[in-house]
Structure formats: structure tokens, C-alpha cells
Protein backbone atom coordinates (compact mmCIF):
# COMPACT_ATOMS: atom_id res chain seq x y z
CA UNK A 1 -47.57 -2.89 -46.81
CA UNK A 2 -44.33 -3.12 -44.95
CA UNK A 3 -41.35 -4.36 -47.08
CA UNK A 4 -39.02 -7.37 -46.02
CA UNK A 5 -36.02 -5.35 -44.61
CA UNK A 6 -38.37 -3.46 -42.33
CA UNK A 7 -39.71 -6.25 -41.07
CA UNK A 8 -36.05 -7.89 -40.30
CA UNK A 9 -34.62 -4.70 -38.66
CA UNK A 10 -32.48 -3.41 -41.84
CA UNK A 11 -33.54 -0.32 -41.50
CA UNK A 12 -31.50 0.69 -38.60
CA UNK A 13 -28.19 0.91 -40.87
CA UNK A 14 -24.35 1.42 -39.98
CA UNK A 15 -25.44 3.09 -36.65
CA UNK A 16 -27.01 -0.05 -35.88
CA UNK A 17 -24.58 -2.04 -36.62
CA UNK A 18 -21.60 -0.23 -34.91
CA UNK A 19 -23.54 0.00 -31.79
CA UNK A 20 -24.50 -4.13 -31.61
CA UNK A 21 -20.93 -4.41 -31.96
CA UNK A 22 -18.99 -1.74 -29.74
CA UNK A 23 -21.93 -2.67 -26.88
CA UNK A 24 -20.78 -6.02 -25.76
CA UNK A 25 -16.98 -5.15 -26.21
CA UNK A 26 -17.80 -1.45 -23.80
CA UNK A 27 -19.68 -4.09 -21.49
CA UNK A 28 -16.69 -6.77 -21.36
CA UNK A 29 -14.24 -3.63 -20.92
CA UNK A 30 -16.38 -2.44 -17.63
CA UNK A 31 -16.58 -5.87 -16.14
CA UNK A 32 -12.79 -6.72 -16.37
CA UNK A 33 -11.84 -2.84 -14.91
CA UNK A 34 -14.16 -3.14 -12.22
CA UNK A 35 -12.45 -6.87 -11.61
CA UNK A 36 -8.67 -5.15 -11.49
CA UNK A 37 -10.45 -2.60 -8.99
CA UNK A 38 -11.33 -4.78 -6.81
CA UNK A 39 -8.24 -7.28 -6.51
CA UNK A 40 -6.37 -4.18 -6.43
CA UNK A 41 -8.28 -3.00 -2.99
CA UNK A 42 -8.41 -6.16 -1.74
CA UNK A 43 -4.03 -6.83 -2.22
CA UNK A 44 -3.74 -3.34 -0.53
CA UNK A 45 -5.91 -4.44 2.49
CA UNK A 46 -3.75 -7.65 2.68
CA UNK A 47 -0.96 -7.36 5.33
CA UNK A 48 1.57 -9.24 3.88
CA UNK A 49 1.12 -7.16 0.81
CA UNK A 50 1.50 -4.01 2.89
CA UNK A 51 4.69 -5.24 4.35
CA UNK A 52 6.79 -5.91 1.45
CA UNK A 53 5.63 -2.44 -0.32
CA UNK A 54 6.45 -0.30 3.11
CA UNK A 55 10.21 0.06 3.79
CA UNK A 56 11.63 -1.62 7.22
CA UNK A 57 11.64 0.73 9.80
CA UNK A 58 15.10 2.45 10.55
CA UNK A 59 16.15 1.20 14.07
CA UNK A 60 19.39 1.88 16.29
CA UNK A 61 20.62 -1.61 17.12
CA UNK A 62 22.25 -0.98 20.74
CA UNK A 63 19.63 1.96 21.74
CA UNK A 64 16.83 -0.50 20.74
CA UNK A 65 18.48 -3.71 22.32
CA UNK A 66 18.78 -1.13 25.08
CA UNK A 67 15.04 0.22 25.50
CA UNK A 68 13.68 -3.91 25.18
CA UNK A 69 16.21 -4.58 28.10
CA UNK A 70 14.95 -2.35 30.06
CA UNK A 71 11.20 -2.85 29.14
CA UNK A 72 11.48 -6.08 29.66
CA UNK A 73 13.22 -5.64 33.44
CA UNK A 74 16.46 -7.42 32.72
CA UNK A 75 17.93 -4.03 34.01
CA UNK A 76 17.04 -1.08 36.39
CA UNK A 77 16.26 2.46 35.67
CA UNK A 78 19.43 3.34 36.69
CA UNK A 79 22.06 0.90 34.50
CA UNK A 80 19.50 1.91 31.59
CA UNK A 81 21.01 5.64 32.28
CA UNK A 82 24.50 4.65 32.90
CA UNK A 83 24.39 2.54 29.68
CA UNK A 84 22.41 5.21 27.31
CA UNK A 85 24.99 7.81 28.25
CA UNK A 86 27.42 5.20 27.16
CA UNK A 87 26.16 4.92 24.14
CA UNK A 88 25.47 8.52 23.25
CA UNK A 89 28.96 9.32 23.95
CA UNK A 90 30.24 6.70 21.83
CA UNK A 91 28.55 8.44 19.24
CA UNK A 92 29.90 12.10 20.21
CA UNK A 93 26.00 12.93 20.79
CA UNK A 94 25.88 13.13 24.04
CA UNK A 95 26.41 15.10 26.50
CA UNK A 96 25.55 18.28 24.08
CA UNK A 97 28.60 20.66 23.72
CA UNK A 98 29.03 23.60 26.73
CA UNK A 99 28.51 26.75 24.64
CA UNK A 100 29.23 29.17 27.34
């Protein structure tokens, strides 16, 4: 005849009881990191996230204002030139040094 804690499930012991305990906290602990994973992904796929974590691109004010002139045909080919090498000589990088 079976006794009364066999029937009940007393026989399984500590082991039993650590494992009925740790299982649903191990289960809870998966579901919340895969959670984080995925809002993680998702903020990095978000472009306004992406532009306040990348650093604003390093731009030469007058060069710049110079190329979208130009690009956008408030000025010819030529007064683009004339106003570059302006520029480039203002900053003592242009026209490179005669080394002869």
C-alpha cells in the first residue's frame, strides 16, 4: 500500500521544492530580458533616436553656403571658382606653397 506523502508528491524533497520555486522566477527573468531586447532594437531602428546619439556632422559654413549656391544655380561655374579660391586663401590653404 502506498503511504499518504507518496500519494501527495512529498517524496520529491528539497530538490523539488527549489526547482517549483527558482522555475517561475528563471521564466519571469527570460520574459522581461527578451522585452528590454526588443525595445532596445526597436529605439535603435527609430530615426529620431539615431539622430540625437550620432554627432552633427562637421560642416565649413562659407564652403558649404558656397557648394548649395552653386547647386542650386544662384551662381555660375565660374564665380563658384573665383569665390572658392577666395575662400581658400583666406584660410592660407590655397594656392599650395611653390616648393621649387
Amino acid at each position: 500500500m502506498m503511504g499518504c506523502h507518496e500519494i501527495m508528491g512529498a517524496g520529491t524533497g528539497w530538490a523539488g521544492a527549489v526547482a517549483t520555486t527558482v522555475a517561475p522566477l528563471l521564466a519571469v527573468a527570460v520574459v522581461i530580458a527578451v522585452a528590454v531586447l526588443l525595445l532596445r532594437s526597436t529605439a535603435l531602428a527609430m530615426p529620431a533616436v539615431q539622430q540625437r546619439r550620432s554627432p552633427p556632422p562637421i560642416v565649413d559654413g562659407p564652403v558649404e553656403t558656397l557648394k548649395e549656391r552653386y547647386a542650386q544655380g544662384e551662381i555660375d561655374h565660374e564665380e563658384f571658382k573665383r569665390r572658392l579660391d577666395v575662400l581658400m586663401r583666406n584660410r592660407g590653404e590655397w594656392p599650395p606653397a611653390d616648393r621649387s
